[in-house]
Protein backbone atom coordinates (compact mmCIF):
# COMPACT_ATOMS: atom_id res chain seq x y z
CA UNK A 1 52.55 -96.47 -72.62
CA UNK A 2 53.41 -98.59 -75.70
CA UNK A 3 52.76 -101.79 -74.00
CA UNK A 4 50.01 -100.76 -72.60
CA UNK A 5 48.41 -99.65 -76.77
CA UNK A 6 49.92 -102.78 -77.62
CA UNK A 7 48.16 -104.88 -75.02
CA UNK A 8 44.69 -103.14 -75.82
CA UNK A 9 45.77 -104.10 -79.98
CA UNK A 10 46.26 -107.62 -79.21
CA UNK A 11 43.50 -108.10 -76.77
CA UNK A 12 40.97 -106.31 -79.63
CA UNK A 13 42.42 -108.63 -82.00
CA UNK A 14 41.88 -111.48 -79.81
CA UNK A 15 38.10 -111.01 -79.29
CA UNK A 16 37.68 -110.23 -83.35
CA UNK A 17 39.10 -113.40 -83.64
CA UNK A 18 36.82 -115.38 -81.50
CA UNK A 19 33.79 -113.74 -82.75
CA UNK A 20 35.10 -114.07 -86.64
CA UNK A 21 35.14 -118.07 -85.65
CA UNK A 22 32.16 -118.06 -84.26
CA UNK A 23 30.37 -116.49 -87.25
CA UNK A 24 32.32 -119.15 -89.31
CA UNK A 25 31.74 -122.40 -87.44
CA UNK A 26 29.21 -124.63 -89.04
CA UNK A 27 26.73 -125.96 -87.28
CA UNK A 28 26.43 -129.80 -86.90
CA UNK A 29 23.29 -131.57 -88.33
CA UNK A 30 20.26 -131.42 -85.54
CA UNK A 31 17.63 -134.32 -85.83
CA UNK A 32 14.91 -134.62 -83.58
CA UNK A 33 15.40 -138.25 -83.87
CA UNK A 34 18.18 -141.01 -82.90
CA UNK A 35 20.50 -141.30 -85.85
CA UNK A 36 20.14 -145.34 -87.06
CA UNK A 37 23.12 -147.58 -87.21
CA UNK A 38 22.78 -149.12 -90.67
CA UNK A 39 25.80 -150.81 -90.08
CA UNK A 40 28.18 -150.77 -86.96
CA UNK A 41 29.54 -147.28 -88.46
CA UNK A 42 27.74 -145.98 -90.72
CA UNK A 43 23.94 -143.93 -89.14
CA UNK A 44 21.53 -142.30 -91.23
CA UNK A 45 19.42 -139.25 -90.05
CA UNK A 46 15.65 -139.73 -90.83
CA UNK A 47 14.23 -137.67 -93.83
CA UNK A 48 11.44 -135.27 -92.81
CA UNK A 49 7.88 -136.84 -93.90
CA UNK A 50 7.93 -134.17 -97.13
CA UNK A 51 9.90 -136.71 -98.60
CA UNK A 52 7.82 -139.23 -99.21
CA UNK A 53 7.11 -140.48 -102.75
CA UNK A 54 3.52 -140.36 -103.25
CA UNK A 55 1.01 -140.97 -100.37
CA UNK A 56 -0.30 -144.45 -99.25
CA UNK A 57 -3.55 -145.13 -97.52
CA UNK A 58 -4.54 -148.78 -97.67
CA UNK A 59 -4.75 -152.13 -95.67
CA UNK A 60 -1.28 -153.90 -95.99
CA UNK A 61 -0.23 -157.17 -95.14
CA UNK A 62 3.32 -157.51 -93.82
CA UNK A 63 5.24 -161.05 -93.99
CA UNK A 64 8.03 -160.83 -92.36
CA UNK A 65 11.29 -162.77 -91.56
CA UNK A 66 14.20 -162.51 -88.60
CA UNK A 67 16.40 -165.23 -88.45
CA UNK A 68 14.55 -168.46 -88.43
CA UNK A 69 11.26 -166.74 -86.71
CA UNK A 70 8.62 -165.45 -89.22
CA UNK A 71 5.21 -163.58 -88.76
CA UNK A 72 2.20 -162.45 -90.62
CA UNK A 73 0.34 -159.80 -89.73
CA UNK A 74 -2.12 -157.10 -91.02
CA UNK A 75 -1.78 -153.18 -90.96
CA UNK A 76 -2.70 -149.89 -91.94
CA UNK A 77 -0.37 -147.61 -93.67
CA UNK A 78 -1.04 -143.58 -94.07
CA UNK A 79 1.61 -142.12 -95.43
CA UNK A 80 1.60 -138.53 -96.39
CA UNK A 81 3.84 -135.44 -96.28
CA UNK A 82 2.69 -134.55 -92.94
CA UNK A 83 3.65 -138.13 -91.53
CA UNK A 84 3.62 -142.03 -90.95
CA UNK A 85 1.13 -143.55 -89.26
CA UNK A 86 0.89 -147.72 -88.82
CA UNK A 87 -1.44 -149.60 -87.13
CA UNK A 88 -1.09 -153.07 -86.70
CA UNK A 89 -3.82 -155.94 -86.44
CA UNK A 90 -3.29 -159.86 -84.64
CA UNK A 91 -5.27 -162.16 -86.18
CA UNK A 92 -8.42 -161.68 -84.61
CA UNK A 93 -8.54 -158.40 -85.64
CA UNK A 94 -7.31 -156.46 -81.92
CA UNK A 95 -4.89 -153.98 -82.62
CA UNK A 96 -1.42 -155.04 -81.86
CA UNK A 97 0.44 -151.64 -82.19
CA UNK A 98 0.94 -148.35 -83.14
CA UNK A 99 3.76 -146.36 -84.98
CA UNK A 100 3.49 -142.88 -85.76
CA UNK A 101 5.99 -140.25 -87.28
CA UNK A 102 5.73 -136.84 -88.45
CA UNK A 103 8.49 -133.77 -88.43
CA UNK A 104 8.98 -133.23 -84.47
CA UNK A 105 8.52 -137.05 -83.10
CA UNK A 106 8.23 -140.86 -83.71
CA UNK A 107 6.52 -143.37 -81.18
CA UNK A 108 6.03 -146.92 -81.47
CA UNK A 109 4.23 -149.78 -79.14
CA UNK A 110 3.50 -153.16 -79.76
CA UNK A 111 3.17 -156.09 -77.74
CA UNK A 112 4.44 -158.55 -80.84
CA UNK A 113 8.01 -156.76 -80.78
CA UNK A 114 10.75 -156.61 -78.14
CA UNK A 115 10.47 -153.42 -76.44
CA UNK A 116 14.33 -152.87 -77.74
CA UNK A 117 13.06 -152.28 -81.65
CA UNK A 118 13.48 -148.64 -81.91
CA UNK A 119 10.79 -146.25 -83.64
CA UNK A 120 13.45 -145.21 -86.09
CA UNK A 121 14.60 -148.45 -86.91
CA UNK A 122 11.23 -149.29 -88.52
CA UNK A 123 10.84 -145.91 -89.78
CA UNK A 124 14.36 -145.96 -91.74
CA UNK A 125 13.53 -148.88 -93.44
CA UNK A 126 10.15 -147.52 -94.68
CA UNK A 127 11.93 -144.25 -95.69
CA UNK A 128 14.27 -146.55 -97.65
CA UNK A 129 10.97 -148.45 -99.50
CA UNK A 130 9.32 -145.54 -100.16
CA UNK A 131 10.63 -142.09 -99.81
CA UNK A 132 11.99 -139.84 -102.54
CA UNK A 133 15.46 -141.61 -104.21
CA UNK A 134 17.41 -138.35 -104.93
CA UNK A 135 16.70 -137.42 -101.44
CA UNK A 136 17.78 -140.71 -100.18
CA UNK A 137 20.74 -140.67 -102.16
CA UNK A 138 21.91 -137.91 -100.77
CA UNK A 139 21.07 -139.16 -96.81
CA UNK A 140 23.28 -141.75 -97.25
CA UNK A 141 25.96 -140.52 -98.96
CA UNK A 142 25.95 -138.25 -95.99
CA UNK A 143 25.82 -141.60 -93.73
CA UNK A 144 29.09 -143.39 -95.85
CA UNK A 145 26.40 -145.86 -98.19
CA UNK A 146 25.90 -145.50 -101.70
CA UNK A 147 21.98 -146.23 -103.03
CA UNK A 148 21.98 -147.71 -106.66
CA UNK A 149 18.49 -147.30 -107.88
CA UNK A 150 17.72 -149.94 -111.14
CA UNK A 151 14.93 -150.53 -113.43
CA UNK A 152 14.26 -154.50 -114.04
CA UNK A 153 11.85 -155.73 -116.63
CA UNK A 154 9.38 -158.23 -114.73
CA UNK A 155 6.59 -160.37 -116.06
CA UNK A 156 4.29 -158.02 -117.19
CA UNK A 157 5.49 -154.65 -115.20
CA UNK A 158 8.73 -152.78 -114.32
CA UNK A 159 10.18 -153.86 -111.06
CA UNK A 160 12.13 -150.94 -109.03
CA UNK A 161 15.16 -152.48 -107.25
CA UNK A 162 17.12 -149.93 -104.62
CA UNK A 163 20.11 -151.57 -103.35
CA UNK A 164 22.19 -150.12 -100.32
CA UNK A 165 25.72 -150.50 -99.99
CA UNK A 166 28.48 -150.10 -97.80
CA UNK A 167 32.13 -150.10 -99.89
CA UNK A 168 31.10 -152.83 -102.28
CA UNK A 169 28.96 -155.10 -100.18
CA UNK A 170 25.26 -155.12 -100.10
CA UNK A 171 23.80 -154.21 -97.30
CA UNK A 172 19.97 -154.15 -98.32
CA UNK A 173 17.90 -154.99 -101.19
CA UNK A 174 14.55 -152.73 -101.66
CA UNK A 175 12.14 -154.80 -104.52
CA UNK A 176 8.86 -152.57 -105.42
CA UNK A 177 6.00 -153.86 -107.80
CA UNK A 178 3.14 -152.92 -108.27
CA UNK A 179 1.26 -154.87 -105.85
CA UNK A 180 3.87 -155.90 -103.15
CA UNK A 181 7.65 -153.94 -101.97
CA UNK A 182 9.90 -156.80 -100.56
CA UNK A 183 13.09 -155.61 -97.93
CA UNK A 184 15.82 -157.29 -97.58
CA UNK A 185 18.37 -156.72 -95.01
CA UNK A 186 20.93 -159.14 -95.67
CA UNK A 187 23.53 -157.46 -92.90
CA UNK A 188 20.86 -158.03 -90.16
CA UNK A 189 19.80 -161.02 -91.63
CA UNK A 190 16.06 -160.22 -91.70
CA UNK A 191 13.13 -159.54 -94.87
CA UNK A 192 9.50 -158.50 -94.85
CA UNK A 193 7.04 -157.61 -97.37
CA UNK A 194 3.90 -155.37 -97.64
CA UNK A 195 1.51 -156.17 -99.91
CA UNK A 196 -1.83 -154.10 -100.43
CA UNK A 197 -4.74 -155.62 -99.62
CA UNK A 198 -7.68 -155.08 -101.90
C-alpha cells in the first residue's frame, strides 16, 4: 500500500515537473526569413520593415563593385514601414528585376544576378544603410558583431559612418551623405553606392 502512494507521489511529481519546464522553456527566435551569414559564424535575423529610418521614394542609381567586375544600373527604391520594394532598370530602360520585402516574405528576380544571390542578402545590407541604429545595434549584438555608429565632419555636411565588426576587425563600412550612401563589404570583398537621382 505504501509503495503503491509512493509510486502515485513520484509519478505526480514527475508530470509537475515536465509541465513546470515546459512553462519555463524559452522559445527560440522565429523569422520568416533565412538568417544571413555575415561572416562564416556569425547570421543576423532581418529587422521587420517598422524599422526603417525614414521612408525613401526616389529614382536611385546603384554603382556597384564585386571583385574586379563592376556595374551601373538604375532603380527605384520605396521604402516604408510596411516594406521594401526595388525595381531595377538596364540601360535601355527594360526592367531588369524586382525585390520586394515586407513583414511575412522577401522575393527577388533578376536576370543581371546569379540566381544564387539570396533575397536576404540584399535586403540585410539595405537594413544595415538605412534602418533604425539602436535597433540594429541590438540585431547584431544578438548575431556576435558590434555596430559603431560615428559622426564625421565632411565638406560642407555631416557624414554618418556605421562600421560593423566582428572581434576587432571590420567587416563593413556604411558611408551616408546627403546625396549618396556608399557600402563597403570588405570581408566579401564587394562595394556599391546609391545615389538619388534628381
Amino acid at each position: 500500500m505504501k509503495k503503491n502512494l509512493l509510486g502515485r507521489v513520484l509519478g505526480l511529481l514527475a508530470v509537475l515537473v515536465v509541465f513546470f519546464l515546459a512553462a519555463c522553456k524559452t522559445e527560440a527566435r522565429v523569422s520568416p526569413y533565412a538568417p544571413v551569414p555575415v561572416t562564416n559564424r556569425a547570421r543576423y535575423f532581418l529587422l521587420p520593415p517598422s524599422a526603417i529610418e525614414e521612408p525613401l521614394d526616389m529614382p536611385q542609381q546603384i554603382i556597384g563593385r564585386y571583385g574586379e567586375q563592376e556595374f551601373i544600373m538604375d532603380c527605384w527604391v520605396q521604402a516604408n514601414e510596411r516594406g521594401i520594394t526595388i525595381a531595377l532598370f538596364n540601360s535601355f530602360g527594360t526592367e531588369a528585376g524586382y525585390l520586394a520585402f515586407t513583414d511575412g516574405a522577401v522575393s527577388f528576380f533578376s536576370s543581371l544576378f546569379p540566381p544564387a544571390l539570396k533575397a536576404e542578402y540584399i535586403v540585410a545590407d539595405f537594413q544595415f544603410c538605412f534602418y533604425r541604429a539602436d535597433l540594429l545595434t541590438q540585431a547584431l549584438k544578438d548575431s556576435g558583431l558590434r555596430l559603431v555608429v560615428e559622426i564625421r565632419d565632411g565638406i560642407g555636411e555631416s557624414d554618418e559612418v556605421r562600421t560593423i565588426f566582428s572581434g576587432k576587425q571590420a567587416i563593413a563600412e556604411i558611408v551616408k551623405t546627403k546625396s549618396a550612401v556608399t557600402l563597403k563589404n570588405f570581408l566579401r570583398d564587394y562595394s556599391y553606392t546609391l545615389r538619388g537621382i534628381f
